[in-house]
Protein backbone atom coordinates (compact mmCIF):
# COMPACT_ATOMS: atom_id res chain seq x y z
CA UNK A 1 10.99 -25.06 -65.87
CA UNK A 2 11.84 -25.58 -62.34
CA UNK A 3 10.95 -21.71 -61.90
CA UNK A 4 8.27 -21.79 -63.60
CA UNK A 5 6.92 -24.79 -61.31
CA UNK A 6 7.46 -23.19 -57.89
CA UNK A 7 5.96 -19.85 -59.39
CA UNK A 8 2.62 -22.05 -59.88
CA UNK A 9 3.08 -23.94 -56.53
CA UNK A 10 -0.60 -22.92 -54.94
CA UNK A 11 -0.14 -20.71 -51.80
CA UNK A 12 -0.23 -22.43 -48.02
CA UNK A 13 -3.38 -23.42 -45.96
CA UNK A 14 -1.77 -20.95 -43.64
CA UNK A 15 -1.62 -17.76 -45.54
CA UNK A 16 -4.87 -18.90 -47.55
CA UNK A 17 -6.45 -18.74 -43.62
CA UNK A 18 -4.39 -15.47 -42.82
CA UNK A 19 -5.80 -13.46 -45.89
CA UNK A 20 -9.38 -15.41 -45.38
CA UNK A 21 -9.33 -13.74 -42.22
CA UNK A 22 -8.25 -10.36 -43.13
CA UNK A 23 -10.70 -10.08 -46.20
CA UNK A 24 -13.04 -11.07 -43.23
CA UNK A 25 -11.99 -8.28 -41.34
CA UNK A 26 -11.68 -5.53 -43.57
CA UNK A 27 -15.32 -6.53 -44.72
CA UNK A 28 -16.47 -6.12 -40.73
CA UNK A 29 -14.48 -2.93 -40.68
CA UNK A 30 -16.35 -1.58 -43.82
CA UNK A 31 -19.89 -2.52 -41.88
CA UNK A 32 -18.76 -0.86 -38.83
CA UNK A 33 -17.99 2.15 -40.60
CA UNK A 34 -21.04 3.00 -41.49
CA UNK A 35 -23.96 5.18 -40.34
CA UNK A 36 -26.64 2.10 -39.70
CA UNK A 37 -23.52 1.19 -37.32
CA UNK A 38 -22.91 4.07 -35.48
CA UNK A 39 -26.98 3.65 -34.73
CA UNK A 40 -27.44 -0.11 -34.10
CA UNK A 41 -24.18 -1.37 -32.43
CA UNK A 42 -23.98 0.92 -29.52
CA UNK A 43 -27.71 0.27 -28.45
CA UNK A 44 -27.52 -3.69 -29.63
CA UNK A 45 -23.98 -3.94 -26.80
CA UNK A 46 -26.50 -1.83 -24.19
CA UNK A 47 -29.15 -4.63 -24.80
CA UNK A 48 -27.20 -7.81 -24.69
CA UNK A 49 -24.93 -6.21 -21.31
CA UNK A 50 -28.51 -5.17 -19.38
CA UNK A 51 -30.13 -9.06 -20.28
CA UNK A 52 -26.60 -9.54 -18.46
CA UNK A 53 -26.45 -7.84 -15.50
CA UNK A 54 -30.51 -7.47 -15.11
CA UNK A 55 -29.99 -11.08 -14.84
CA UNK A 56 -26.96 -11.52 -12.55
CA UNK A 57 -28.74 -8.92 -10.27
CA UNK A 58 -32.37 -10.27 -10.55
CA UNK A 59 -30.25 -13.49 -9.62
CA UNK A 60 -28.58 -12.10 -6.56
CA UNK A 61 -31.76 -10.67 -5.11
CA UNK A 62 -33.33 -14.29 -5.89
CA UNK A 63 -30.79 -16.14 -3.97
CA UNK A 64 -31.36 -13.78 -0.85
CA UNK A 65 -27.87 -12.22 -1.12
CA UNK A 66 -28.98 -9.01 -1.25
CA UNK A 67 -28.17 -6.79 2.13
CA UNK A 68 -28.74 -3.34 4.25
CA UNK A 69 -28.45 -1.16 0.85
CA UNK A 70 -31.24 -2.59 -0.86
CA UNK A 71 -33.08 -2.81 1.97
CA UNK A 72 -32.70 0.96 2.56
CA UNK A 73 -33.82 2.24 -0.69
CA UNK A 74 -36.82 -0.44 -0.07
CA UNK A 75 -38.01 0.99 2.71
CA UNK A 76 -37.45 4.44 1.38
CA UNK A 77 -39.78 3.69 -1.50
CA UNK A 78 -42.36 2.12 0.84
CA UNK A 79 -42.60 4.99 3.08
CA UNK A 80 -42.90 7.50 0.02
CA UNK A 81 -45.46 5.59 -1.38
CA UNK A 82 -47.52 5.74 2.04
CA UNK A 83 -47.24 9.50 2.10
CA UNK A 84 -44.34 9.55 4.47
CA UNK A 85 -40.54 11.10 4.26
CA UNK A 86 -38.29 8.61 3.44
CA UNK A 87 -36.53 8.31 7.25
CA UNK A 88 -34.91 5.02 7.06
CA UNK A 89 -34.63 3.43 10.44
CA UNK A 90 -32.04 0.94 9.22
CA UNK A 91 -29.88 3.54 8.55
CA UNK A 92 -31.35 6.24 11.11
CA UNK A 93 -31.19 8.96 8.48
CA UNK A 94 -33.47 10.60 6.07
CA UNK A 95 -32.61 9.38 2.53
CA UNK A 96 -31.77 12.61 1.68
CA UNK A 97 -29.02 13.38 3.93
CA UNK A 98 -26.10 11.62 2.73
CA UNK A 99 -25.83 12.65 -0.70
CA UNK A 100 -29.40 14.41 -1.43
CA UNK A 101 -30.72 12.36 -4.34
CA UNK A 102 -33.81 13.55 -5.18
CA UNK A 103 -33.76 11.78 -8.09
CA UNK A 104 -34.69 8.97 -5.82
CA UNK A 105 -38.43 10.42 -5.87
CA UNK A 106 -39.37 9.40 -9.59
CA UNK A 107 -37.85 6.28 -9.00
CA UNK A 108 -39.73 5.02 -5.94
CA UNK A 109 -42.82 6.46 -7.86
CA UNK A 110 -41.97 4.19 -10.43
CA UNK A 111 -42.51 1.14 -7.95
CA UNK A 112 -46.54 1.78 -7.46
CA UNK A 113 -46.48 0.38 -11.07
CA UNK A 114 -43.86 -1.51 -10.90
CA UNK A 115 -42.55 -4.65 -8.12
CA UNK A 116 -40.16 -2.58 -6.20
CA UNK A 117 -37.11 -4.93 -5.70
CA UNK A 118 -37.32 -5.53 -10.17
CA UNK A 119 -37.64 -2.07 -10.64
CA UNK A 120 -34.63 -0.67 -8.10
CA UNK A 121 -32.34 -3.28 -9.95
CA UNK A 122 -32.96 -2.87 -13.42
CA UNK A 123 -33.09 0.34 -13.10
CA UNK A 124 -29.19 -0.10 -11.71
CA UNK A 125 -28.79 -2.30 -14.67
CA UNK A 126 -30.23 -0.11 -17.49
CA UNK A 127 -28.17 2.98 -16.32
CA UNK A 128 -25.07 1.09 -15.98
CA UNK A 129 -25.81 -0.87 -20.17
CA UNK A 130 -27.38 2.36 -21.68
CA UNK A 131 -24.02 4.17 -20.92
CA UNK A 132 -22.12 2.19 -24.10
CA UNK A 133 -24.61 4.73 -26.11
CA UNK A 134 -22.81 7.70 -25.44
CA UNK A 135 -18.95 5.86 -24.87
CA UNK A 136 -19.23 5.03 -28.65
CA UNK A 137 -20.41 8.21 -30.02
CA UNK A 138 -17.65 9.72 -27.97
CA UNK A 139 -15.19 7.36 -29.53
CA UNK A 140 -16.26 8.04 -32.83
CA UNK A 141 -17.11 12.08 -32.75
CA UNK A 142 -14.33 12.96 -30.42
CA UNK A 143 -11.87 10.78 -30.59
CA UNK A 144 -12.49 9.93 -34.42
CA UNK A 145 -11.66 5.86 -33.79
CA UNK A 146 -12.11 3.56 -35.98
CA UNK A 147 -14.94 0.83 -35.84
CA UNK A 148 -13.10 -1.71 -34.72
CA UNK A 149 -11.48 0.38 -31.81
CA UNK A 150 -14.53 1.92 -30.62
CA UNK A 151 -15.85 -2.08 -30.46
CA UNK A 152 -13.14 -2.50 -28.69
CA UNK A 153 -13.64 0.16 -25.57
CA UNK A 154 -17.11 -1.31 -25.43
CA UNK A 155 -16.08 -5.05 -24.85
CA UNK A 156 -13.95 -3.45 -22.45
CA UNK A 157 -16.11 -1.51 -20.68
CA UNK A 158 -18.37 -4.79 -20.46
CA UNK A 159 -16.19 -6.52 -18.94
CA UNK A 160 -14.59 -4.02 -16.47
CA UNK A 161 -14.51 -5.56 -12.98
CA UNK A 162 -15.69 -2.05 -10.95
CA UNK A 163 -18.91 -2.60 -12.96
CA UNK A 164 -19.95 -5.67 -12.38
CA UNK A 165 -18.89 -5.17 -8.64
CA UNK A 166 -21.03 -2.43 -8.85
CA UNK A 167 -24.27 -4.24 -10.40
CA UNK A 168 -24.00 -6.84 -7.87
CA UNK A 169 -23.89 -4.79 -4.53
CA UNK A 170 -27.38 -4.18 -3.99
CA UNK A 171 -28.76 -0.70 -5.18
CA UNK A 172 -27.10 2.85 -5.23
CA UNK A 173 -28.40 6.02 -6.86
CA UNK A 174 -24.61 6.80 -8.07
CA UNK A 175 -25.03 4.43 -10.93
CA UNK A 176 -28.00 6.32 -12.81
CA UNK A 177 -24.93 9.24 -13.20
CA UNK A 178 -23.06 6.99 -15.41
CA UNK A 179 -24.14 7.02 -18.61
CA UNK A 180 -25.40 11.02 -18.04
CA UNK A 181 -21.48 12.04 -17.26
CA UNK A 182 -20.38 10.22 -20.45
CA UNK A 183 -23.30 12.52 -22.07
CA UNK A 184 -22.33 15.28 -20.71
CA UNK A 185 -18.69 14.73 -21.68
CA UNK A 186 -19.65 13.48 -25.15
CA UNK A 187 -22.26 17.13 -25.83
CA UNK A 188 -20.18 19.41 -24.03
CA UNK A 189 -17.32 18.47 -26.52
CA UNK A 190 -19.70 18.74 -29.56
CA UNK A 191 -20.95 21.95 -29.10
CA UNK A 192 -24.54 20.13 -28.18
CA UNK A 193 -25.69 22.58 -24.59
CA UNK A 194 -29.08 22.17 -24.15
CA UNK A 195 -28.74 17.96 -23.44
CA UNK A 196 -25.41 19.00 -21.90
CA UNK A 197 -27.19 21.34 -19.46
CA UNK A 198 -29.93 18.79 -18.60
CA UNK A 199 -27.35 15.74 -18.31
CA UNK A 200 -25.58 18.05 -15.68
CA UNK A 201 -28.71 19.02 -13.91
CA UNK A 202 -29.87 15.50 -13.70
CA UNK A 203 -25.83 14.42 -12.40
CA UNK A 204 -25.90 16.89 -9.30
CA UNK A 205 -29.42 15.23 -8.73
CA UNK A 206 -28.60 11.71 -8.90
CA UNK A 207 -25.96 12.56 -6.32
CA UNK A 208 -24.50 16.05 -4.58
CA UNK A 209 -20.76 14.82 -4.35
CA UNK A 210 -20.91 14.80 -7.98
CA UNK A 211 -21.23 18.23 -8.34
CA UNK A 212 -17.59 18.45 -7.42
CA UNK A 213 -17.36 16.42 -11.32
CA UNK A 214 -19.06 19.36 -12.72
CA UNK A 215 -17.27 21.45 -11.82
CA UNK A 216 -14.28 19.84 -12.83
CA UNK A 217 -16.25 18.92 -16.58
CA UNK A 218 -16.09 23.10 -16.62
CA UNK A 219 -12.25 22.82 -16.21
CA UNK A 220 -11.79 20.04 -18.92
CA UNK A 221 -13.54 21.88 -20.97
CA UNK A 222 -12.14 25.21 -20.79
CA UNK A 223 -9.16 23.31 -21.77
CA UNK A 224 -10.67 22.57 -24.71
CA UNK A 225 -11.04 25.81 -25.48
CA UNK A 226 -14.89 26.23 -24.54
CA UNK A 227 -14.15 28.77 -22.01
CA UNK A 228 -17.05 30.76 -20.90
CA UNK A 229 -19.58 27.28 -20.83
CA UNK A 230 -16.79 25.86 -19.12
CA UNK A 231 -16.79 28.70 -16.32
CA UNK A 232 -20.62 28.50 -15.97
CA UNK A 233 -20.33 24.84 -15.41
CA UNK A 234 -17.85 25.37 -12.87
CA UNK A 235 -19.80 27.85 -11.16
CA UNK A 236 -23.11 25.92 -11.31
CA UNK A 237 -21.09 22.93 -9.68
CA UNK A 238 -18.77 24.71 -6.69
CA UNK A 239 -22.31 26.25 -6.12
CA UNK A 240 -24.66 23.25 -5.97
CA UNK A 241 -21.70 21.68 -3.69
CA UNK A 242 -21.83 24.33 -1.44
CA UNK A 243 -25.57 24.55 -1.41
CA UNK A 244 -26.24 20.70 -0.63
CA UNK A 245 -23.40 20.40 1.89
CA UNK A 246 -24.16 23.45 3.98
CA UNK A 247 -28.42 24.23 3.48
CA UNK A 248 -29.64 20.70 1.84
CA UNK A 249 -27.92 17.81 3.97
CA UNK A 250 -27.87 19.66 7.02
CA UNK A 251 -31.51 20.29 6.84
CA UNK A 252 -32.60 16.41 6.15
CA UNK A 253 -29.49 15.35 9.09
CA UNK A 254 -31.03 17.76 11.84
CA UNK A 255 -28.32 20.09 11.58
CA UNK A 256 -25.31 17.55 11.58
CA UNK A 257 -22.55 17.40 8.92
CA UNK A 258 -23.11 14.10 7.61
CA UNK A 259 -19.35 12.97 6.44
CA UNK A 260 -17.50 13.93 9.69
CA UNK A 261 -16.86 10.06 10.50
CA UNK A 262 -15.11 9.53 7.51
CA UNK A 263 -12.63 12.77 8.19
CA UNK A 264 -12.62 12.66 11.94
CA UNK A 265 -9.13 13.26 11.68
CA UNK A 266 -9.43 16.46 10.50
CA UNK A 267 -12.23 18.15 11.71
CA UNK A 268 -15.71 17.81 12.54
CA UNK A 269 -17.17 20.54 10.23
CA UNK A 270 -16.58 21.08 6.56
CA UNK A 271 -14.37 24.47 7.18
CA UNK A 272 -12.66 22.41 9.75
CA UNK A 273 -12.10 19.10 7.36
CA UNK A 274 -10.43 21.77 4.84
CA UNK A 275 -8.25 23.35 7.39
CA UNK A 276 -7.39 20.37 8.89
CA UNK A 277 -6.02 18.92 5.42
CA UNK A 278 -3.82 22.10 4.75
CA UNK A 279 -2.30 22.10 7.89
CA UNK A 280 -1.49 18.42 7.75
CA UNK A 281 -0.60 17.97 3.89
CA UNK A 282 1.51 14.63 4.76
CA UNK A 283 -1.30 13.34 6.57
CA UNK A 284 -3.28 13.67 3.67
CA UNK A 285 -0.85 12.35 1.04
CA UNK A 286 -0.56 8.88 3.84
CA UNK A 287 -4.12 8.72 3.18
CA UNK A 288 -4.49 8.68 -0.23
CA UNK A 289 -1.07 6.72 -0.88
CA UNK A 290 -2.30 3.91 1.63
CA UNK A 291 -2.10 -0.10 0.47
CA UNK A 292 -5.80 -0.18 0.20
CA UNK A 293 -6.10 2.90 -1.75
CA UNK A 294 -3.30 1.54 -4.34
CA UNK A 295 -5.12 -1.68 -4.89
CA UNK A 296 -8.28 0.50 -5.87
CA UNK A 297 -6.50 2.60 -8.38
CA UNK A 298 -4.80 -0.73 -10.18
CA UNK A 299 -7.96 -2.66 -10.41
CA UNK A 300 -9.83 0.76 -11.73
CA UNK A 301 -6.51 1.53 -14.16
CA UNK A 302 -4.68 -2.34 -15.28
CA UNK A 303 -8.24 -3.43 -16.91
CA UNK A 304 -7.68 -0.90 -19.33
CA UNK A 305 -3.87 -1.32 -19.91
CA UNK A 306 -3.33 2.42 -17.59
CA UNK A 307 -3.89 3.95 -21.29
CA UNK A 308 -5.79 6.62 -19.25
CA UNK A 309 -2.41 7.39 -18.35
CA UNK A 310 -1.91 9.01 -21.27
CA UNK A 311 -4.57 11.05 -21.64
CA UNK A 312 -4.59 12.87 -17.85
CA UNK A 313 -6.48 16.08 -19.12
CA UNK A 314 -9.74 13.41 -19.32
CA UNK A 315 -9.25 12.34 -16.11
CA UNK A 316 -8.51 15.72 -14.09
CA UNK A 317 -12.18 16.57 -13.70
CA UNK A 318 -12.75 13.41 -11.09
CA UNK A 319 -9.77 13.82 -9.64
CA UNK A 320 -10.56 16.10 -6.75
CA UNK A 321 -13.68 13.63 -5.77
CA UNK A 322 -11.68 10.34 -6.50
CA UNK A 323 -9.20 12.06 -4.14
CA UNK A 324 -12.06 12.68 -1.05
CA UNK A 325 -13.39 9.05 -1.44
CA UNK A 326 -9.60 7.82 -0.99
CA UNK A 327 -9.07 9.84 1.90
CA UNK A 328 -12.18 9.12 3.24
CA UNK A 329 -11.46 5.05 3.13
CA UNK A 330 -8.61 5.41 5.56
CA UNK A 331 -10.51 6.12 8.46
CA UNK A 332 -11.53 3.74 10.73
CA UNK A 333 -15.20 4.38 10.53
CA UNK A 334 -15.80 3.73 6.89
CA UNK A 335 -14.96 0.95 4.48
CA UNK A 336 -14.22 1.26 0.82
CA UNK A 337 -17.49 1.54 -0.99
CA UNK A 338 -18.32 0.18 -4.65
CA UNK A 339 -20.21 3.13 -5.62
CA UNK A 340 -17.29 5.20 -4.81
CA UNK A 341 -15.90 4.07 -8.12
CA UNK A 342 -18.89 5.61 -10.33
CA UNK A 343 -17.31 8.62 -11.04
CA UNK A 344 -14.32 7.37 -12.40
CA UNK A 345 -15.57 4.72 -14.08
CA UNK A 346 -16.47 7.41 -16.76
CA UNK A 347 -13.05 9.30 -16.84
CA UNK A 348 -11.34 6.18 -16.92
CA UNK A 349 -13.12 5.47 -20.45
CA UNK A 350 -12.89 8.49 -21.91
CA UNK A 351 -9.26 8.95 -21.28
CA UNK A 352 -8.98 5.20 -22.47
CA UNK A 353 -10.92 5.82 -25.91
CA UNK A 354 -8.99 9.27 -26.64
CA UNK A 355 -5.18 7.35 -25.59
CA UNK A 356 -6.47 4.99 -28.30
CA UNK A 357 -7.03 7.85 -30.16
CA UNK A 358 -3.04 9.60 -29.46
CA UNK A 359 -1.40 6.45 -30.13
CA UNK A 360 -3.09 5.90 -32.92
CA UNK A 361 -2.10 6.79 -36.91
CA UNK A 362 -4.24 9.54 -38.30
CA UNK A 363 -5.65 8.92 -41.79
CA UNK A 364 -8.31 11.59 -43.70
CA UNK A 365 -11.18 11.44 -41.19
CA UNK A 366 -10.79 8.63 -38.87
CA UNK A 367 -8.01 7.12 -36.11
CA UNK A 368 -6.52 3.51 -36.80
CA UNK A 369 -5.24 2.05 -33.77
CA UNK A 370 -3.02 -0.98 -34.18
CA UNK A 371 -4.71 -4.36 -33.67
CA UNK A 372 -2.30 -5.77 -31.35
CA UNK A 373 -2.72 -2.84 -28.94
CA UNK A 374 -6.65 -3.28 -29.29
CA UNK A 375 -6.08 -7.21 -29.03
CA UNK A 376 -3.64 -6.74 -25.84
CA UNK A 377 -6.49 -4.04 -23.93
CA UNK A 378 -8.93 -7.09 -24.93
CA UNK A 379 -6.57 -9.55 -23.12
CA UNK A 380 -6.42 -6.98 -19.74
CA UNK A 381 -10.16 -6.54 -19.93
CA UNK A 382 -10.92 -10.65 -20.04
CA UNK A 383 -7.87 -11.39 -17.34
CA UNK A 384 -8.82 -8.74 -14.92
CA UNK A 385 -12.68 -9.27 -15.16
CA UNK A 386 -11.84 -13.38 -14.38
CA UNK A 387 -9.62 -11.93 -11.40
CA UNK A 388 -11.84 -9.53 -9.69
CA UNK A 389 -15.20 -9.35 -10.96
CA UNK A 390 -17.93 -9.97 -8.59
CA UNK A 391 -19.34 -12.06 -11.46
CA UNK A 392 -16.07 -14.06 -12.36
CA UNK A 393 -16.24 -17.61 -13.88
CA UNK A 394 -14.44 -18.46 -10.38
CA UNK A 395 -17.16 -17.19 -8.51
CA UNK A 396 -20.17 -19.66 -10.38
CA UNK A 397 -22.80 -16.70 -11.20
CA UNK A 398 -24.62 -19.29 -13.00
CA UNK A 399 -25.93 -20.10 -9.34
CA UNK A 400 -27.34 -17.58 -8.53
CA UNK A 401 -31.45 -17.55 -8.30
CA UNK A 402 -31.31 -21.00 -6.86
CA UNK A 403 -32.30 -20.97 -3.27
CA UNK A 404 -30.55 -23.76 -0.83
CA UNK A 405 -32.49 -24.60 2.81
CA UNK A 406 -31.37 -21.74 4.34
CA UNK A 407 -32.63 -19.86 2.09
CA UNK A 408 -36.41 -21.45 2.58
CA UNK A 409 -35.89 -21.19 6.27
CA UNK A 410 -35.88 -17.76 5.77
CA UNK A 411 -39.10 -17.24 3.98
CA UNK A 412 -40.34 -19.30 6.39
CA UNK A 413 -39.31 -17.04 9.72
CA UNK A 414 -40.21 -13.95 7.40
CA UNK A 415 -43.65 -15.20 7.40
CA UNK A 416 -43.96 -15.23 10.85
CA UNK A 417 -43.36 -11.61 10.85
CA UNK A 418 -46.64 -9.44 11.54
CA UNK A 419 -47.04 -6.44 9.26
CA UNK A 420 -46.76 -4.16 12.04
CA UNK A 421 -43.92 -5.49 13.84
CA UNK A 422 -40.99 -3.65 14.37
CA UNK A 423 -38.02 -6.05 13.50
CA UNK A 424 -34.55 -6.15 14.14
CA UNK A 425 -33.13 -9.05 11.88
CA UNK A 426 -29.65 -10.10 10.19
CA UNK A 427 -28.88 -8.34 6.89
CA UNK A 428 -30.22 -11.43 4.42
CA UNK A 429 -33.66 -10.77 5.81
CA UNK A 430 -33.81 -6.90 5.31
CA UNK A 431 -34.98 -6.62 1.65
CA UNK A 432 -37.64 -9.28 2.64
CA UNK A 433 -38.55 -7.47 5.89
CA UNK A 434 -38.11 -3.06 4.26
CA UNK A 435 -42.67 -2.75 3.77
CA UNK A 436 -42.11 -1.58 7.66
CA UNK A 437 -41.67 2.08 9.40
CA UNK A 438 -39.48 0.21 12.39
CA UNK A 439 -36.77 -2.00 10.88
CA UNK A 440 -33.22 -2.46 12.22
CA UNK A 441 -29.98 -4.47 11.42
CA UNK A 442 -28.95 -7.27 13.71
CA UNK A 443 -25.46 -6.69 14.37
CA UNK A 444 -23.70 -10.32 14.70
CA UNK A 445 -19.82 -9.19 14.74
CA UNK A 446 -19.92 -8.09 18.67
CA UNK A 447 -20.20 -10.50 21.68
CA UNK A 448 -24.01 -11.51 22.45
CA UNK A 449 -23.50 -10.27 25.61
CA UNK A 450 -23.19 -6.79 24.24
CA UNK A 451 -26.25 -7.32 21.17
CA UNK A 452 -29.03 -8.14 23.75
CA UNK A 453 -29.47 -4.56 23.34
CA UNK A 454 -31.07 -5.58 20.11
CA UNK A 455 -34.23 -6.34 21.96
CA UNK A 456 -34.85 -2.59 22.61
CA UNK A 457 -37.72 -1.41 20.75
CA UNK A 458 -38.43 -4.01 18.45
CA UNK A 459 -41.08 -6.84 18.56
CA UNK A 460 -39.46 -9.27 16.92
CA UNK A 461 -35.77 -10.32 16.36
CA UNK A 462 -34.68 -12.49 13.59
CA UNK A 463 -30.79 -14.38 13.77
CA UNK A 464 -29.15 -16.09 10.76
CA UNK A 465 -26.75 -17.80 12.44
CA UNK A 466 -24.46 -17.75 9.10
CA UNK A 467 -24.06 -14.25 9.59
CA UNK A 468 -23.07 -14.42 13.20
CA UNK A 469 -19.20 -16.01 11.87
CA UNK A 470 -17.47 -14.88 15.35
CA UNK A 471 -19.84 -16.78 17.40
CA UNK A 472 -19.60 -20.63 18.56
CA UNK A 473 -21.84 -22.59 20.21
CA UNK A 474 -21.49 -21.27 23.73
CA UNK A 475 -22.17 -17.76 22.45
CA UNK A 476 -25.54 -18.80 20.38
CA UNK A 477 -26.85 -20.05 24.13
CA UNK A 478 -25.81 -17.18 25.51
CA UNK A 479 -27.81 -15.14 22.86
CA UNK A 480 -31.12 -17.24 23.42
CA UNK A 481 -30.77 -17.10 27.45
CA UNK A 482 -30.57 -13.19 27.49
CA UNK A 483 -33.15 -13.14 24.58
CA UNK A 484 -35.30 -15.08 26.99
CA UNK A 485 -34.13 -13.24 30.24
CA UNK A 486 -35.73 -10.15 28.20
CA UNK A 487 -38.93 -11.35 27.87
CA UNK A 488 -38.81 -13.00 24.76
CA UNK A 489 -39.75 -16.32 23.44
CA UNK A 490 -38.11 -19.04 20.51
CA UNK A 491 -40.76 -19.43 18.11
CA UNK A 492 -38.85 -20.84 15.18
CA UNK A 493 -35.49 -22.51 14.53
CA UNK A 494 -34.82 -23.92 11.01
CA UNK A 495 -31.19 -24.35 9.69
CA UNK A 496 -29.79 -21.69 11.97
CA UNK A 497 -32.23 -19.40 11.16
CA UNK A 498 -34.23 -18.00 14.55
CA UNK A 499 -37.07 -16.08 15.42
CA UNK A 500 -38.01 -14.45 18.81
CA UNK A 501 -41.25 -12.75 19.64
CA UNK A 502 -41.70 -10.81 22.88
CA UNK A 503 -44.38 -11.62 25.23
């Protein structure tokens, strides 16, 4: 009878929770198995993450935190639109020169219609939310996941740090590659080479550097087994990088090569960067094993767990590029940039979703990955995006669009500004100052003695005295005494924001 009792005893609130939530879960599972899923989930995550970051960037912009970059591609869109090449004078280049992105064309067509500073950053933030379209049909084609685990590398991938760093550093043409390399990736590896051919096309155009990706997309897949589309992308890469760095850049840099400050130290020509390096192999392997360049592989690598450690073959084809942009950061003329990490922000994702895929257990036509794995990447992804995202709790993005007195001074001083003025003005005021042929950054690191060159050529010179950190009181007098020794004159001050006017 006693038996008999216990047998009838009525199970725990605890396991009647634990199966509550499992039925729960396997139900979800079954949803996300299906086809409706595989056509609404992947473009309902790109929706909800661009209302995101359009936001946090609209935001930025708002607040007047935006800087030289966006000012650039401003000014670049304004002078197309007038019928003129895009030659930047904040930058003293033609936009072309760096990286030859003639994809920029369309998109500074696309601001006749269109408020410029809007359509720059949500175009950034579309490109950077649309590419969860082809990360989850890559998850489930290629690596076969599971529902639940290609949810899973989405959540991550929204919350990866290097993207929201990205999406809140102004505007760079790198970031409309994204979601086209994961499309690439995702139809080369299904056989699909028409839309592969046009994603690749579109890549090289969106940036020349990238090219060096194609090329290694040809290796990764020849691996695969795809040999002779693999060889023809390889080709078609080595050959558009060789075409843009010796005919195209040269041509919009008036002959120069465009990268020799960032590998001064070994050479001054492209032939002589490449010598340089395999003459001086431990030079090179300093470089790219430098502090700065290890704290940039762990915060591209912990967010996902370093699972794209075991699954190198999807990472080789940045490699070779990654490598460059490491290099590159340990001169002394160039600082790490955000839109160096691009690139790898693809690889990274699609040697995260097929580790998922090798550590997973195989069943008839899908890969089940177990949930404490997928829970523990979901742990890395929350920590590290709290740590080091741009748009961490910790760093109060719910602030931004609201505008302080500063921030009114300003507007103010940038109404004072004629339309034909050439300006030379601290880097807050550039994306409110670009609609100009003659505009120019207002260097406040050096001594003032040293920036009343800043007066030469320009009508009007704007200082935001928050920007000028190194300077105290003594050197703010000093600025205004040579400004007026050179013929200029004070004609608004409002919360350390001033304007001079010559004459």
């Amino acid at each position: 009878m006693t038996s008999a009792r216990v047998a009838a005893r009525p199970p725990s609130r605890s396991a009647a929770l634990h199966k509550r939530l499992d039925h729960l879960a396997l139900r979800w599972q079954a949803r996300l198995e299906s086809d409706s899923a595989d056509r609404i989930v992947p473009w309902v995550t790109a929706l909800v993450l661009f209302l995101v970051l359009g936001a946090l960037a609209l935001g930025r912009a708002r607040s007047l935190e935006a800087g030289t970059d966006l000012a650039a591609y401003l000014q670049g869109t304004w002078l197309i639109n007038h019928g003129d090449p895009p030659f930047v004078s904040l930058t003293g280049d033609h936009l072309l020169a760096e990286q030859a992105g003639f994809v920029f064309y369309p998109l500074a067509w696309l601001t006749r219609v269109v408020p410029a500073v809007p359509a720059l950053l949500l175009t950034q933030a579309a490109a950077l939310s649309v590419a969860t379209v082809p990360l989850w049909h890559f998850a489930r084609r290629v690596a076969r996941l599971r529902g639940g685990a290609a949810l899973t590398v989405l959540i991550a991938y929204a919350l990866y740090p290097a993207l929201h760093n990205i999406n809140q550093a102004d505007v760079h043409l790198a970031t409309l590659a994204l979601p086209l390399l994961l499309a690439a990736a995702l139809f080369g590896l299904t056989d699909r080479w028409r839309p592969y051919a046009v994603c690749v096309v579109l890549v090289v155009l969106c940036r020349a550097d990238y090219a060096l990706v194609v090329a290694g997309l040809g290796g990764l897949l020849a691996l695969e087994g795809r040999r002779r589309a693999g060889a023809l992308s390889a080709a078609f890469g080595v050959g558009w990088a060789l075409l843009a760095l010796f005919v195209v850049q040269p041509y919009y840099a008036r002959g120069a090569f465009v990268h020799e400050s960032a590998f001064a130290a070994y050479g001054s020509s492209p032939l002589g960067v490449v010598g340089g390096m395999a003459t001086h192999p431990f030079t090179v392997l300093g470089d790219l094993t430098a502090e700065g360049n290890f704290a940039i592989l762990v915060l591209l690598l912990a967010p996902v767990l370093f699972l794209p450690v075991l699954a190198p073959r999807y990472l080789l084809p940045v490699l070779p590029l990654q490598a460059l942009y490491l290099i590159a950061n340990s001169s002394a003329a160039r600082d790490p940039r955000v839109e160096q990490n691009v690139a790898i922000t693809a690889f990274v994702f699609l040697a995260t979703t097929m580790a998922l895929s090798r550590i997973g257990t195989r069943t008839i036509d899908r890969v089940r990955v177990d949930r404490r794995v997928l829970g523990a990447l979901l742990l890395a992804a929350t920590v590290f995006f709290v740590r080091d995202s741009a748009t961490s709790p910790y760093r109060a993005p719910w602030q931004l669009g609201g505008r302080d007195a500063t921030d009114e001074a300003r507007l103010e001083a940038v109404d004072r500004v004629e339309a034909g003025d050439a300006v030379r003005a601290s880097p807050a005021l550039l994306p409110l100052l670009a609609e100009r042929p003659e505009l120019f950054p207002l260097d406040a690191g050096s001594h003032p003695h040293v920036r009343r060159a800043s007066a030469d050529d320009v009508d009007v010179v704007i200082l935001d005295e928050e920007a000028a950190t190194e300077w105290d009181d003594d050197d703010l007098r000093s600025f205004h005494d040579g400004m007026v020794a050179l013929g200029f004159r004070r004609v608004f001050t409002s919360e350390g924001i001033q304007v001079y006017r010559r004459g």
